[in-house]
C-alpha atoms as a PDB file:
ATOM      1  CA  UNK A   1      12.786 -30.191   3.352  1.00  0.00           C
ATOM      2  CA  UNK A   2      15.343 -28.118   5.071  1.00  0.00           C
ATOM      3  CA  UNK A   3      16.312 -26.489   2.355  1.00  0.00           C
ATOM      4  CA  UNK A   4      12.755 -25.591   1.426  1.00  0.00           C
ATOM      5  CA  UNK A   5      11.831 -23.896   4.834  1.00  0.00           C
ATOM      6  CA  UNK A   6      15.752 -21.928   4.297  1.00  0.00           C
ATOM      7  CA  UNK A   7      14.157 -20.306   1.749  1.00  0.00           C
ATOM      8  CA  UNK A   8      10.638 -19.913   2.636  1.00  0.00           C
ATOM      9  CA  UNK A   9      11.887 -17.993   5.936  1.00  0.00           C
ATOM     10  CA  UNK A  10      14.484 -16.146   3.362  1.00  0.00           C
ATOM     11  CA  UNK A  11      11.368 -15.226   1.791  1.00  0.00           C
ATOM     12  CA  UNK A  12       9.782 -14.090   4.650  1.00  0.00           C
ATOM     13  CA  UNK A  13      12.860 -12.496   6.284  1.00  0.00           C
ATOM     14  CA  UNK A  14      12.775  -9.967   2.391  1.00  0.00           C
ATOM     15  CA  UNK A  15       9.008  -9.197   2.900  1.00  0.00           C
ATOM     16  CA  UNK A  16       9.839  -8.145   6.287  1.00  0.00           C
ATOM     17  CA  UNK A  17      12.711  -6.308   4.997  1.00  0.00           C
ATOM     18  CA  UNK A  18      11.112  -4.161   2.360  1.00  0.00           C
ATOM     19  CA  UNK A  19       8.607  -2.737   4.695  1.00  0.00           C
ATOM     20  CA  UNK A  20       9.250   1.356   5.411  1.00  0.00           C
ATOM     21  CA  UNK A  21       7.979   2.340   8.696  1.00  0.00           C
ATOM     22  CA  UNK A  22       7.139   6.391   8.657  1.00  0.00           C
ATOM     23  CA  UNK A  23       6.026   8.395  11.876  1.00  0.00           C
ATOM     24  CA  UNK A  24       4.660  11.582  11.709  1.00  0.00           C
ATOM     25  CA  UNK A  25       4.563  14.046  14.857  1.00  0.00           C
ATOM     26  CA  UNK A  26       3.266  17.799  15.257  1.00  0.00           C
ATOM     27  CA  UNK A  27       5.681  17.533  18.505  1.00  0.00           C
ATOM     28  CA  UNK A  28       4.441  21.117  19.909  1.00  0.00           C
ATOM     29  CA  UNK A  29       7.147  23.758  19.646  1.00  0.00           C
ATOM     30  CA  UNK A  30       9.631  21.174  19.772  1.00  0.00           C
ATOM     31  CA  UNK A  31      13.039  23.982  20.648  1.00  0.00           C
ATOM     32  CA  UNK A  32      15.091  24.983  23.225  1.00  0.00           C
ATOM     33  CA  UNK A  33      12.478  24.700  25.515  1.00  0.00           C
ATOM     34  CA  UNK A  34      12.166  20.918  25.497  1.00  0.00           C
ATOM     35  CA  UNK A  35      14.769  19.462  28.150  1.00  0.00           C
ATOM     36  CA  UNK A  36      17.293  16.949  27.748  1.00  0.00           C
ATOM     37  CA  UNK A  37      14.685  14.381  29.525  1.00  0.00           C
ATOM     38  CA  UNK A  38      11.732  15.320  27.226  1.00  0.00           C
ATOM     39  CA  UNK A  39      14.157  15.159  24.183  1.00  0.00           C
ATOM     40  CA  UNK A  40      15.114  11.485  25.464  1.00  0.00           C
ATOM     41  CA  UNK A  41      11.751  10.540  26.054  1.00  0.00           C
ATOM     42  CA  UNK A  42      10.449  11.797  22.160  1.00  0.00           C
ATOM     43  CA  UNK A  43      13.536   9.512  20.739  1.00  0.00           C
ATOM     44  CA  UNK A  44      12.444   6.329  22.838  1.00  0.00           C
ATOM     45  CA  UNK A  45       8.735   7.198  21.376  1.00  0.00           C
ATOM     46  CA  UNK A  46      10.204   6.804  17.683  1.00  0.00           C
ATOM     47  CA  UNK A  47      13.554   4.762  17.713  1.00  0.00           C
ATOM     48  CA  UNK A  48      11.557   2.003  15.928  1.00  0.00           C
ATOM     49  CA  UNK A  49      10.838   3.445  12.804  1.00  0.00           C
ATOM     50  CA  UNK A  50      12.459   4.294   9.964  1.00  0.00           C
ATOM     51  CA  UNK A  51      11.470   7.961   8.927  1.00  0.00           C
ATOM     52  CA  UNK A  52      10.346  10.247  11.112  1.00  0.00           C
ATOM     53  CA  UNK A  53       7.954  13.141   9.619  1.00  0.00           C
ATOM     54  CA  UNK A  54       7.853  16.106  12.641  1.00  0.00           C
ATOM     55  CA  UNK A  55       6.026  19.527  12.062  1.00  0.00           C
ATOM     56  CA  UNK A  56       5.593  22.629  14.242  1.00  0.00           C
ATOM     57  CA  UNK A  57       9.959  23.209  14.462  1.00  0.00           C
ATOM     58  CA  UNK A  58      10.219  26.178  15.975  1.00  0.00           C
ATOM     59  CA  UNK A  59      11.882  28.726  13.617  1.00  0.00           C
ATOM     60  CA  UNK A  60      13.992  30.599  15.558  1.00  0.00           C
ATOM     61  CA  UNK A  61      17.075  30.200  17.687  1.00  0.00           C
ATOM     62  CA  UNK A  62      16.397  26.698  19.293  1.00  0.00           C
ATOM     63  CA  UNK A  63      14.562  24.697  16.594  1.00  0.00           C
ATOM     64  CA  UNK A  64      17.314  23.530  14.391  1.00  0.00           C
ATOM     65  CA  UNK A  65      19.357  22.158  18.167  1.00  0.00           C
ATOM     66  CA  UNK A  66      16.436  20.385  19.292  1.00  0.00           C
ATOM     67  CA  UNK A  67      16.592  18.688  16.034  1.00  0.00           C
ATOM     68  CA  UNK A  68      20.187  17.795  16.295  1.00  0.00           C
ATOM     69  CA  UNK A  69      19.646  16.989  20.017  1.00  0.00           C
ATOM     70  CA  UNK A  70      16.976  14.318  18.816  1.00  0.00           C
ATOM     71  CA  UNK A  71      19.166  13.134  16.475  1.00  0.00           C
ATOM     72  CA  UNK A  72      22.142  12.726  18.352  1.00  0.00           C
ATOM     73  CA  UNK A  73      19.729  11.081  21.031  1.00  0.00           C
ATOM     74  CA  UNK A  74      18.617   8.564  18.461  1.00  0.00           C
ATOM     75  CA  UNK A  75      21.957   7.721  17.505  1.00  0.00           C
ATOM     76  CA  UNK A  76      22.530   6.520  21.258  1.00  0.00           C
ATOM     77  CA  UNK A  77      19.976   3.815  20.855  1.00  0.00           C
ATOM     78  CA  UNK A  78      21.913   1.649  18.421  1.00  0.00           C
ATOM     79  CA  UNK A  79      21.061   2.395  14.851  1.00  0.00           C
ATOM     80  CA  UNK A  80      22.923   5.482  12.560  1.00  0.00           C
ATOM     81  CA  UNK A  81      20.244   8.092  11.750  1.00  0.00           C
ATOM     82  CA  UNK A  82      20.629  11.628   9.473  1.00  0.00           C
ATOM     83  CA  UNK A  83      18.254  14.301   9.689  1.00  0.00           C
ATOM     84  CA  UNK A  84      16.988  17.697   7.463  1.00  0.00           C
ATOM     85  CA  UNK A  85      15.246  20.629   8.521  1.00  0.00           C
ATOM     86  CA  UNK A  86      13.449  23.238   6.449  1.00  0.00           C
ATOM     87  CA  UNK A  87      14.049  26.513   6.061  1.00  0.00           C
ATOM     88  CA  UNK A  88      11.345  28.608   7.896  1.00  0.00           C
ATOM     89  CA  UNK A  89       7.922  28.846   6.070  1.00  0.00           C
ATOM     90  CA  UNK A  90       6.993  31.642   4.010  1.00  0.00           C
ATOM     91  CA  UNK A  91       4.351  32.244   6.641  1.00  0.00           C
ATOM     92  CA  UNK A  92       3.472  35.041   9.191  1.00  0.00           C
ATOM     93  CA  UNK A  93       5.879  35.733  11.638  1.00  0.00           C
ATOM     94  CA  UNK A  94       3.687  34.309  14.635  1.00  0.00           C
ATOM     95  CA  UNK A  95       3.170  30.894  12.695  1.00  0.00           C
ATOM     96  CA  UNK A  96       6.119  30.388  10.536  1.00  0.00           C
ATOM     97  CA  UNK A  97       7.999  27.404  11.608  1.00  0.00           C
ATOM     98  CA  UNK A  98      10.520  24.543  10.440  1.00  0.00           C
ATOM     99  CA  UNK A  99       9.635  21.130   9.503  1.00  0.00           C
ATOM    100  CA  UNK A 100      12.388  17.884  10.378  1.00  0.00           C
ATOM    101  CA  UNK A 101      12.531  14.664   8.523  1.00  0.00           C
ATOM    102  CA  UNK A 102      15.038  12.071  10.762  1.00  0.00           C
ATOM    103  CA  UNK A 103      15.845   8.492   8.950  1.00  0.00           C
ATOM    104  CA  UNK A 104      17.687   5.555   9.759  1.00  0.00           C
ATOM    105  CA  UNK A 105      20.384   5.311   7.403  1.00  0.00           C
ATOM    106  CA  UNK A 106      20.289   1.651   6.700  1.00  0.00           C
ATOM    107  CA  UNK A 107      17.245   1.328   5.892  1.00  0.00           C
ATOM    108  CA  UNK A 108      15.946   4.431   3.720  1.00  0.00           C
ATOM    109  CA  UNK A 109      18.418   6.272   1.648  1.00  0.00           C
ATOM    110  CA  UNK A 110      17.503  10.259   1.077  1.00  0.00           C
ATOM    111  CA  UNK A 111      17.246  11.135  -2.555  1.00  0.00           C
ATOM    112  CA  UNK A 112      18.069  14.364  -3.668  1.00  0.00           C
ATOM    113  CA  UNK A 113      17.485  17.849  -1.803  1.00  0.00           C
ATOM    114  CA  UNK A 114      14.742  18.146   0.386  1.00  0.00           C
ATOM    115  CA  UNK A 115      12.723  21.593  -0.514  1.00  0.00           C
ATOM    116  CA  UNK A 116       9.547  23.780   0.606  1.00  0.00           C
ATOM    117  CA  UNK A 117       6.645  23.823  -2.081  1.00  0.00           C
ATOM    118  CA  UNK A 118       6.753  26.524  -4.017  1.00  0.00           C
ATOM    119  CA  UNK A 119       3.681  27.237  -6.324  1.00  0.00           C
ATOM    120  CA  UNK A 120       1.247  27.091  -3.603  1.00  0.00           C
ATOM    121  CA  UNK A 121       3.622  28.947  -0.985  1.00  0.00           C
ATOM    122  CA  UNK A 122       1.399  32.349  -0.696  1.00  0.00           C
ATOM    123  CA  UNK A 123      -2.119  29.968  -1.009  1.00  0.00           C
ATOM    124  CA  UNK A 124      -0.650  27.577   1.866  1.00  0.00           C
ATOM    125  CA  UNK A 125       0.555  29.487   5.215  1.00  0.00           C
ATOM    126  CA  UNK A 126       3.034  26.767   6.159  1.00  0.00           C
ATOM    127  CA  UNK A 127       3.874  25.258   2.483  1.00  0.00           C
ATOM    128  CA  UNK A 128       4.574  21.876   2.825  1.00  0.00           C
ATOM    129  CA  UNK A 129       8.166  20.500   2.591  1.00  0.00           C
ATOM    130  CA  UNK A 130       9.102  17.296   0.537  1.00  0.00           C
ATOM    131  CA  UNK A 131      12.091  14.939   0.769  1.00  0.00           C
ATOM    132  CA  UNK A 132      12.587  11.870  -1.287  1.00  0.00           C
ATOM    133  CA  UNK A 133      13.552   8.560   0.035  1.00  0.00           C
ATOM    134  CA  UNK A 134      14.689   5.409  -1.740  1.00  0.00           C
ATOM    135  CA  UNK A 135      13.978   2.115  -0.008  1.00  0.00           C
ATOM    136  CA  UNK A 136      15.061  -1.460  -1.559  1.00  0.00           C
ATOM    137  CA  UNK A 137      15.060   0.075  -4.869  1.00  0.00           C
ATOM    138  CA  UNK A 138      12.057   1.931  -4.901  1.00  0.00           C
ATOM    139  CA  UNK A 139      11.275   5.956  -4.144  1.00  0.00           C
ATOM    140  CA  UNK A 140       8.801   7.538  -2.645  1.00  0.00           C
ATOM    141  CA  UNK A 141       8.355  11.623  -1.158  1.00  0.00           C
ATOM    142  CA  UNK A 142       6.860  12.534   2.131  1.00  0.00           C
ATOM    143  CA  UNK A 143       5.227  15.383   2.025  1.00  0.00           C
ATOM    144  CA  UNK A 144       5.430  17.013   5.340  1.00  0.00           C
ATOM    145  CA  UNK A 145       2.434  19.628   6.007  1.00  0.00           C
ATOM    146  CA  UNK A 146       1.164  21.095   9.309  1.00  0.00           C
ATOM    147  CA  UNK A 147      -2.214  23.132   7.985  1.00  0.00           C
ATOM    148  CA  UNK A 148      -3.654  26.290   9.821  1.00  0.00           C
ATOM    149  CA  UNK A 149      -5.605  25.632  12.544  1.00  0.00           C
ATOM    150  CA  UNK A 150      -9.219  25.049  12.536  1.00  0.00           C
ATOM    151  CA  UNK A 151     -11.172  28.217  13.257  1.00  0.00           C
ATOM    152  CA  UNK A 152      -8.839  29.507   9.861  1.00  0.00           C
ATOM    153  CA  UNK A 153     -10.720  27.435   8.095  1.00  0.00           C
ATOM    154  CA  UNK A 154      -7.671  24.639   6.599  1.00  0.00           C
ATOM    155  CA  UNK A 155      -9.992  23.186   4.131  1.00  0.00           C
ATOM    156  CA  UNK A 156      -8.807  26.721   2.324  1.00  0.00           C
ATOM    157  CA  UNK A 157      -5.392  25.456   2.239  1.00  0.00           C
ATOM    158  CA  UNK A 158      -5.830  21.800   1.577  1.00  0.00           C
ATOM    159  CA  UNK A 159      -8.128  22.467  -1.203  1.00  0.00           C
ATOM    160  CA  UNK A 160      -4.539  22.842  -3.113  1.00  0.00           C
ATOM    161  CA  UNK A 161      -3.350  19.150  -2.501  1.00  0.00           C
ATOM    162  CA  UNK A 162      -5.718  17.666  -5.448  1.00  0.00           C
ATOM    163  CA  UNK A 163      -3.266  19.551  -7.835  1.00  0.00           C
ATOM    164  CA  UNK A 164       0.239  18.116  -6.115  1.00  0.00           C
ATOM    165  CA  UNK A 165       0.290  14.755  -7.766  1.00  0.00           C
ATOM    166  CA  UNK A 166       0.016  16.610 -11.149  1.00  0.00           C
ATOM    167  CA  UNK A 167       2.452  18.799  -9.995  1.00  0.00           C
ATOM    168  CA  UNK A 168       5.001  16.108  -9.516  1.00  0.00           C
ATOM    169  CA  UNK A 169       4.010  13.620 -12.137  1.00  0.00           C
ATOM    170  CA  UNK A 170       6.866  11.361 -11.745  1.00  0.00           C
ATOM    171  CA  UNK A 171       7.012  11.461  -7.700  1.00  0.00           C
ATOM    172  CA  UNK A 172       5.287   8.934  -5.365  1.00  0.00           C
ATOM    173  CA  UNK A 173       3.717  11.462  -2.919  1.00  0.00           C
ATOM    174  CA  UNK A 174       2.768  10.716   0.629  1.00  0.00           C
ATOM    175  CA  UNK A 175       1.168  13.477   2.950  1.00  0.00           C
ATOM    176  CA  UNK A 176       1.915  13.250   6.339  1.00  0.00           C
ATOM    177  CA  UNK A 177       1.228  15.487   9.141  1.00  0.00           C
ATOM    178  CA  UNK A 178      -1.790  17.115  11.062  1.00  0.00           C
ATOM    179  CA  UNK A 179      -4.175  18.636   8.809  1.00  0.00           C
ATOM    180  CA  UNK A 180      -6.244  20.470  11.418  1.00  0.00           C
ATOM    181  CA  UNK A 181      -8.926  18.673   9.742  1.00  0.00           C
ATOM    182  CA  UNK A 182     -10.898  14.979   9.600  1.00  0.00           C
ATOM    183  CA  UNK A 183     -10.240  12.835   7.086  1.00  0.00           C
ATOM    184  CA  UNK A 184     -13.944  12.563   6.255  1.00  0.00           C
ATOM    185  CA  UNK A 185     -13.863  16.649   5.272  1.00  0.00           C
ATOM    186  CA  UNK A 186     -15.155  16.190   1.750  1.00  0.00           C
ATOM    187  CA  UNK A 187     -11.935  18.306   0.933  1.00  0.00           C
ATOM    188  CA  UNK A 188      -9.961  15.473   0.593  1.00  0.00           C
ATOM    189  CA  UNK A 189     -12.444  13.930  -1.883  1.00  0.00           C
ATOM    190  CA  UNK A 190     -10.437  14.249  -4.790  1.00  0.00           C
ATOM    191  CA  UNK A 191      -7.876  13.370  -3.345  1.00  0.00           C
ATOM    192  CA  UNK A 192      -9.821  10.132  -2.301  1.00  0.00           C
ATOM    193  CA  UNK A 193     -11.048  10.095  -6.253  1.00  0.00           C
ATOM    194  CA  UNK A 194      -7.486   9.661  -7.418  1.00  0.00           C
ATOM    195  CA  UNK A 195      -6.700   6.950  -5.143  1.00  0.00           C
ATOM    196  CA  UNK A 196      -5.227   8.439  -1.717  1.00  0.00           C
ATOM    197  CA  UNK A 197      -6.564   7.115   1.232  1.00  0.00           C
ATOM    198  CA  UNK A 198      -6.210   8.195   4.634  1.00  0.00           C
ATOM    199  CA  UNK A 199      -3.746   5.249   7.187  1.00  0.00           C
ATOM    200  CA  UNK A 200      -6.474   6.357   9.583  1.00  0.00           C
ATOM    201  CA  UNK A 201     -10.234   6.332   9.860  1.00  0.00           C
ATOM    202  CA  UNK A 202     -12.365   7.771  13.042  1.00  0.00           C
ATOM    203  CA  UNK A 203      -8.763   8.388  14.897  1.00  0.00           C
ATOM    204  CA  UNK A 204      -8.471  11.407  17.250  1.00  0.00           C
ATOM    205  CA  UNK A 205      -5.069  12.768  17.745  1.00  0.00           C
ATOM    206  CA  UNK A 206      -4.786  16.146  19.566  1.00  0.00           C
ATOM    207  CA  UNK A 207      -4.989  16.065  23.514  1.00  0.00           C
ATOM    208  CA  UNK A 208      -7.589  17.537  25.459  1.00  0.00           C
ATOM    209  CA  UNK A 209      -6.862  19.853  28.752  1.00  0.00           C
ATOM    210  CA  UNK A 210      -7.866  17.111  30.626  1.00  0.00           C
ATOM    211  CA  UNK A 211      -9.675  13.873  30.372  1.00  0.00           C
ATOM    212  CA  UNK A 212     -12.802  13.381  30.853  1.00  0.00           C
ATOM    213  CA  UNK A 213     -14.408  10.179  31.565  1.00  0.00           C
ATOM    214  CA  UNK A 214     -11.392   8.281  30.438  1.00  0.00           C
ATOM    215  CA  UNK A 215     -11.807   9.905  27.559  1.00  0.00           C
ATOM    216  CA  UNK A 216      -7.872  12.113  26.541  1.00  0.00           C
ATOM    217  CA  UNK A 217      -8.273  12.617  22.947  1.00  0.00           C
ATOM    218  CA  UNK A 218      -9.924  15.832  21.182  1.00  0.00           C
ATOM    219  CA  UNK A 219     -10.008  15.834  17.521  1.00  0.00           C
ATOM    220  CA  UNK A 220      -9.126  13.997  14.394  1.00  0.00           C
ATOM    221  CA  UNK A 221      -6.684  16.110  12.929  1.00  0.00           C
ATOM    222  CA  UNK A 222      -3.382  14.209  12.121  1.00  0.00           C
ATOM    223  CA  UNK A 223      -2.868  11.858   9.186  1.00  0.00           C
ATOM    224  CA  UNK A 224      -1.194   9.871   6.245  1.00  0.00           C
ATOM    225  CA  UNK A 225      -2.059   9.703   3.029  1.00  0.00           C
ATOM    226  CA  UNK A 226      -0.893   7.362   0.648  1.00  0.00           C
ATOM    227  CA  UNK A 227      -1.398   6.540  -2.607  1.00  0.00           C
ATOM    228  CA  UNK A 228      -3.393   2.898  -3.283  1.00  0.00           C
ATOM    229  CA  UNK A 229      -1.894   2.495  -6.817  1.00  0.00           C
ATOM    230  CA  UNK A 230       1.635   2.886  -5.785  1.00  0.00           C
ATOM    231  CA  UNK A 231       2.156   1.714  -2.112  1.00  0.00           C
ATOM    232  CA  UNK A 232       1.002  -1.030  -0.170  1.00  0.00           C
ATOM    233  CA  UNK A 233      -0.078  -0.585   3.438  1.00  0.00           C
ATOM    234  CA  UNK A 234       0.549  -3.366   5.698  1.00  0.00           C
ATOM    235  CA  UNK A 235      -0.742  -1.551   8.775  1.00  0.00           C
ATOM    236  CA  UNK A 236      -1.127   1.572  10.761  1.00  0.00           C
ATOM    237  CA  UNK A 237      -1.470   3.213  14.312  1.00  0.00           C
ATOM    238  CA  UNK A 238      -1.001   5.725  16.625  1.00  0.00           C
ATOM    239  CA  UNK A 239       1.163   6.509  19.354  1.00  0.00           C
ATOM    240  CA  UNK A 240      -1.037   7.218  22.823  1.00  0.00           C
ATOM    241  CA  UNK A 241       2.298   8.412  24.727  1.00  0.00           C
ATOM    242  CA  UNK A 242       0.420  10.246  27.132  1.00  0.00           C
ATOM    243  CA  UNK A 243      -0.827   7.177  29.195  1.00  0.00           C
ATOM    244  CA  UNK A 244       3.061   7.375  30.431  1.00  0.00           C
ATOM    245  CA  UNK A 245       2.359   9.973  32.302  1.00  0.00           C
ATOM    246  CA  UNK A 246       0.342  10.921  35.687  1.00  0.00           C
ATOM    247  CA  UNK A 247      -1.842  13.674  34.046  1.00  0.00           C
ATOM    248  CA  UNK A 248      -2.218  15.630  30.442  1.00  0.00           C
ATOM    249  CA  UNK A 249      -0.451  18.433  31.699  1.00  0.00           C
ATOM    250  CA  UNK A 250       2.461  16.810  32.023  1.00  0.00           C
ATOM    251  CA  UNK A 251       2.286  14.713  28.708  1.00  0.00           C
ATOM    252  CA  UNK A 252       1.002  17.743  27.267  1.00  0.00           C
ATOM    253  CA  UNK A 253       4.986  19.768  27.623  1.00  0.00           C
ATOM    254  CA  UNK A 254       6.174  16.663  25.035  1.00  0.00           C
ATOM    255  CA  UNK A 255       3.211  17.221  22.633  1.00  0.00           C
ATOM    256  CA  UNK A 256      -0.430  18.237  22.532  1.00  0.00           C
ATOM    257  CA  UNK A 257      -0.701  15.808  19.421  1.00  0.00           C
ATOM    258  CA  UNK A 258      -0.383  12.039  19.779  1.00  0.00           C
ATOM    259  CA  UNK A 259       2.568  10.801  16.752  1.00  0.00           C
ATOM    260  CA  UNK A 260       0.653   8.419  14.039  1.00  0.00           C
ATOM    261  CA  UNK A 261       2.620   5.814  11.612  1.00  0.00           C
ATOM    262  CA  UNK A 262       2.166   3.802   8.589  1.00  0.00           C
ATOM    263  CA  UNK A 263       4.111   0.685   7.420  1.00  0.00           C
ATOM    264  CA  UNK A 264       3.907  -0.025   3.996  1.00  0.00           C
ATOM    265  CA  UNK A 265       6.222  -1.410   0.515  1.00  0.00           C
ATOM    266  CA  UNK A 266       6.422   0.477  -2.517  1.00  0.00           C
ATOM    267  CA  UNK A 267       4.650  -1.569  -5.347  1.00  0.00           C
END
């Protein structure tokens, strides 16, 4: 009997094991300007996952630090993590930015160079940026996107998604990041068609200027996407940081977005 409950929890403690846990952020012109404190409080946010999917770098001279600064702050908090940063998008040169993937080294291994898309660069403002990760055996690529916003109309942009997993036939593709646009936006139908489903469902994720009526949260712009034939979802969630603080104004100079996560195996 002992020796049947050894390996029943053994059993238990590999299920547990194989389970990825990826956060995505729009952390709002994360750069020089966020402090030492603000950069600590961002790493206690998302020490307890395993990749971390952030958009809106800034490009310029601060981005790439505040990066390093988060990793280095993550580092403090007992686990080894790496990180890689984009090169600047191919976009205007008010909105071109710098997306970050951060992982923790034991439990995701990076696969490969991480790169910018490049068919859809000059139909997508802020082409998305990929990176490959192997966990217990099995790979999967985060595709990291931060769309234009919404009076640009980013149903333009994400029109070009339903052609990705063609693109990359032999790549388990997950999109991550804040779309600027619901999940119901028949846009992502074919996506939907082909078997991606959004973590989230009727989730708002940008902050207001101000609640109202207990009410913080604006629109439902920020999401996951993962592929039903390939991954398995064990759950999901958001992040609602800004009850930390006294008012939105102050949780508003970490973020103006709230981070969302999925935890999931590869099949």
């Amino acid at each position: 009997m002992k020796q049947y409950f050894s390996l029943l929890f053994f059993f238990f403690y590999v299920i547990l094991c194989a389970q990825t846990k990826l956060i995505s952020w729009n952390i709002e012109n994360i750069g020089r300007s966020k402090s030492v404190v603000e950069i600590e409080f961002i790493a206690k946010t998302v020490r307890d996952y395993d990749i971390i999917a952030i958009q809106e770098v800034v490009a310029g001279y601060g981005g790439s630090q505040a990066i390093a600064r988060l990793a280095d702050e993550l580092n403090r908090k007992g686990s080894k993590w790496n990180y890689v940063i984009s090169e600047p998008t191919t976009s205007s040169a008010y909105k071109t930015e710098r997306y970050a993937f951060l992982w923790k080294t034991a439990k995701v291994k990076k696969i490969g160079n991480a790169w910018l898309e490049q068919k859809y660069h000059l139909q997508i403002d802020r082409e998305p940026f990929y990176c490959t990760f192997e966990s217990e055996g099995k790979q999967f690529t985060v595709v990291n996107f931060h769309a234009i916003t919404k009076n640009k109309q980013p149903e333009t942009e994400i029109k070009y998604f339903k052609f990705l997993p063609e693109e990359y036939p032999n790549l388990n593709l997950i999109f991550a990041g804040d779309f600027n646009c619901p999940q119901s936006h028949s846009v992502f139908n074919p996506l939907k068609k082909s078997g991606y489903l959004p973590s989230l469902v009727n989730q708002k994720t940008s902050l207001k200027r101000a609640c109202k009526k207990g009410k913080c949260l604006a629109s439902e712009y920020d999401n996951i996407f993962y592929n039903t034939y390939k991954i398995n979802k064990k759950n999901s969630g958001s992040i609602h940081f800004y009850k930390t603080f006294r008012s939105l104004l102050e949780a508003r100079k970490i973020s103006d977005h709230i981070p969302i996560w999925l935890e999931f195996n590869v099949r």
